[in-house]
Protein backbone atom coordinates (compact mmCIF):
# COMPACT_ATOMS: atom_id res chain seq x y z
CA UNK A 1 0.00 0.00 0.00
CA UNK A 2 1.15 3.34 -0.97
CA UNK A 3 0.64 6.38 1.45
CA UNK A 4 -1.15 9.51 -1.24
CA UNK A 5 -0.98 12.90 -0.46
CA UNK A 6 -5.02 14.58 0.47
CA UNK A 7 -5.16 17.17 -2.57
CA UNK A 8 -5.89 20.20 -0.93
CA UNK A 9 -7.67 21.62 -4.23
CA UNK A 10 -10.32 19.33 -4.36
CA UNK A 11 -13.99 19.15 -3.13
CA UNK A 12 -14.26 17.63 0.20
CA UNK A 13 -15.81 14.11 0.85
CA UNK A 14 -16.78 12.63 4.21
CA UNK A 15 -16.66 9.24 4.48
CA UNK A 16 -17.98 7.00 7.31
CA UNK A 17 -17.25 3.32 7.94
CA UNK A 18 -19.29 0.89 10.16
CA UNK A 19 -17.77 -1.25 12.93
CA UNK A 20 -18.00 -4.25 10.68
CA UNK A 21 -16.61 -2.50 7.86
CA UNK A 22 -13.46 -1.50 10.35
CA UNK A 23 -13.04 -4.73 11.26
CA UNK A 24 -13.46 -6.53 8.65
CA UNK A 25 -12.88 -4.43 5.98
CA UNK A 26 -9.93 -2.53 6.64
CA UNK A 27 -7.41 -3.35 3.76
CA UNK A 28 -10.12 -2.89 1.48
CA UNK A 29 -11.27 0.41 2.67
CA UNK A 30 -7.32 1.89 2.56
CA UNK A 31 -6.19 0.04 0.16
CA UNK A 32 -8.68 0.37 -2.92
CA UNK A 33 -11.80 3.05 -1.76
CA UNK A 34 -9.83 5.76 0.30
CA UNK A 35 -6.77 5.96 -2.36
CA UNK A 36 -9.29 5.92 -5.65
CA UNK A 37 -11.59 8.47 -4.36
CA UNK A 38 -8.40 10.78 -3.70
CA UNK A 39 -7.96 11.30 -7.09
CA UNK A 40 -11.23 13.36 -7.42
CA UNK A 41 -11.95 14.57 -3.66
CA UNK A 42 -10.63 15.80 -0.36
CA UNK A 43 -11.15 13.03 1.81
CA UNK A 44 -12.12 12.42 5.42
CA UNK A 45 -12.72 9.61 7.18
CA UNK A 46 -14.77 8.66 10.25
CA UNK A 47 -14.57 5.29 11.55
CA UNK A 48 -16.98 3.71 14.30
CA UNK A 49 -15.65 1.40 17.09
CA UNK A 50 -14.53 -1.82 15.31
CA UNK A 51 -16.90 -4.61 15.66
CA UNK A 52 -17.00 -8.28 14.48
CA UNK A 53 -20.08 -10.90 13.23
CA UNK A 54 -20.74 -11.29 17.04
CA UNK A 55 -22.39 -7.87 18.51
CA UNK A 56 -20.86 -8.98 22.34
CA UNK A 57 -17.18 -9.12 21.25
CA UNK A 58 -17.56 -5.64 19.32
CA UNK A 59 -15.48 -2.62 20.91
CA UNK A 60 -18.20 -0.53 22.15
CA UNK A 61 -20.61 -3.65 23.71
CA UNK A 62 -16.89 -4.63 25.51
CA UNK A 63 -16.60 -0.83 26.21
CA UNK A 64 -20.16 -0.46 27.83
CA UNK A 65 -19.58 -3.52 30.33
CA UNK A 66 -16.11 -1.86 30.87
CA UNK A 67 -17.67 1.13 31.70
CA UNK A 68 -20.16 -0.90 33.77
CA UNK A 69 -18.32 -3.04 35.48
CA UNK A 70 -16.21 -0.37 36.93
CA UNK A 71 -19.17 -0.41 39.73
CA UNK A 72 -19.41 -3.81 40.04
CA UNK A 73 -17.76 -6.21 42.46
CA UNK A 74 -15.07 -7.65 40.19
CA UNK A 75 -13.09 -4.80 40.85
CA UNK A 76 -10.36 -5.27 37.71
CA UNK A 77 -12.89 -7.06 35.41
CA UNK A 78 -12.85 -3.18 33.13
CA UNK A 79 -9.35 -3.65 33.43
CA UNK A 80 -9.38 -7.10 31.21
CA UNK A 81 -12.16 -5.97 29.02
CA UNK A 82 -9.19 -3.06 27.85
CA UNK A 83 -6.50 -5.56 27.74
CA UNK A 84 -8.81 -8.05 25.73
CA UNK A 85 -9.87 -4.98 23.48
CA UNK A 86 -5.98 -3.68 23.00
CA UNK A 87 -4.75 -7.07 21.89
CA UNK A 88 -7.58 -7.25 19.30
CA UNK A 89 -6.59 -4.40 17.48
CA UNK A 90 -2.87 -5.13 18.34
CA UNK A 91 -3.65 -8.26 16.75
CA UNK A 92 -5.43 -6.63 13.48
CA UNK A 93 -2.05 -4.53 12.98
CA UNK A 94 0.00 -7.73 12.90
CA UNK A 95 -2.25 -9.15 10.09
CA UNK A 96 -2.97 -6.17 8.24
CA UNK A 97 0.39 -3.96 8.55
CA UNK A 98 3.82 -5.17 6.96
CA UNK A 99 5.63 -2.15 7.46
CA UNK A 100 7.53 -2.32 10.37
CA UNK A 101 7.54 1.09 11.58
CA UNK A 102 4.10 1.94 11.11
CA UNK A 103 3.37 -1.22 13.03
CA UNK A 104 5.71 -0.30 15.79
CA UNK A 105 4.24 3.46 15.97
CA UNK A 106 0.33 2.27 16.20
CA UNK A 107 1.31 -0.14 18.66
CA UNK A 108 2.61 2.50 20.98
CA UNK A 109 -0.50 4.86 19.99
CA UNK A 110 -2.98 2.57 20.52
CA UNK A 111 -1.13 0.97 23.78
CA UNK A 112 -1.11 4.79 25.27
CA UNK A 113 -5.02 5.21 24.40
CA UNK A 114 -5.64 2.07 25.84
CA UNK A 115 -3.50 3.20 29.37
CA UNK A 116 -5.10 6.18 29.60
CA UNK A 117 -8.51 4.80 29.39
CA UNK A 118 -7.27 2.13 32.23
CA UNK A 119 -6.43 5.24 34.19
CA UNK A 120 -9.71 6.86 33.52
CA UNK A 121 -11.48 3.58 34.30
CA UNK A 122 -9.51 3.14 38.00
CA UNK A 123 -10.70 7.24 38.70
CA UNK A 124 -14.08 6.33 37.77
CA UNK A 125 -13.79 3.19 40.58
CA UNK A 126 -11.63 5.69 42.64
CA UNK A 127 -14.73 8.09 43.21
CA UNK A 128 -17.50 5.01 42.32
CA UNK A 129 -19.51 7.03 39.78
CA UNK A 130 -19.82 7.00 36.12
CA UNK A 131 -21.67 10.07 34.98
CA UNK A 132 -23.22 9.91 31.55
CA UNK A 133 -20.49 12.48 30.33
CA UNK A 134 -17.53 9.61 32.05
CA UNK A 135 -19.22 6.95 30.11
CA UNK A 136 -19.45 8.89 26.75
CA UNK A 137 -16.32 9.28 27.47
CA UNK A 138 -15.38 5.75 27.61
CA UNK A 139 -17.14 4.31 25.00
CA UNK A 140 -15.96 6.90 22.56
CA UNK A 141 -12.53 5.37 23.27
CA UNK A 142 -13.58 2.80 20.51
CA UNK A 143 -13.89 5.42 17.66
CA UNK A 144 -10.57 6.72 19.06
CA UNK A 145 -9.05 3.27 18.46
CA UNK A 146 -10.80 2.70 15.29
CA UNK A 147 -9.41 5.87 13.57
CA UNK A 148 -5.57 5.27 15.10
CA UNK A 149 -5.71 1.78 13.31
């Protein structure tokens, strides 16, 4: 896959992609849509939370419970849900990205967003609330993820 320049002097185009599109979908979406529509538009992308065929292992069902369970009496049960989640998309960069470097780079990106929602997720424990703002929060963390990878 070749990285192409946005052109600047073209019209704008928003694109958005599904969950199941992001997950499954991926090489196809960057590696034939995104680059042939740059030829004739500005183009943005907005990805949802990657999902699979099975609704309870998609990012924001896992990122509900997360958000959930940080109430609950398993007190580090959010804390596996975000490991479970990182290694999934750690996992789709190992069988979608060959290039080393870019590999190694949204590792570490997605690794950080990941930590910081840990951190976020032990506060929310800390004070035992999650306000509707703390969970939007959290389950936007998937459509962070989503758009790193």
């Amino acid at each position: 896959m070749t990285l192409t320049p946005n052109p600047t002097d073209k019209p704008v185009l928003v694109l958005k992609f599904g969950g199941t599109s992001v997950g499954k979908f991926i090489q196809n979406i960057c590696g034939q849509i995104i680059p042939n529509l740059l030829k004739t538009h500005r183009v943005i992308v907005v990805c949802s939370a990657r999902s699979t065929d099975v609704k309870a292992k998609g990012t924001t069902t896992r990122l509900v419970k997360a958000a959930d369970a940080v109430l609950g009496e398993v007190s580090d049960s959010h804390q596996q849900i975000v490991r479970d989640i990182l290694e999934d998309h750690l996992e789709a960069i190992e069988n979608s990205i060959s290039d080393v470097a870019i590999k190694d780079g949204l590792s570490a990106s997605l690794t950080d967003v990941c930590r910081r929602l840990k951190v976020f997720l032990e506060a929310a424990e800390v004070i035992n609330e999650v306000s509707p703002k703390s969970k939007d929060i959290i389950v936007g963390t998937g459509e962070k993820l989503a758009c790193e990878y």
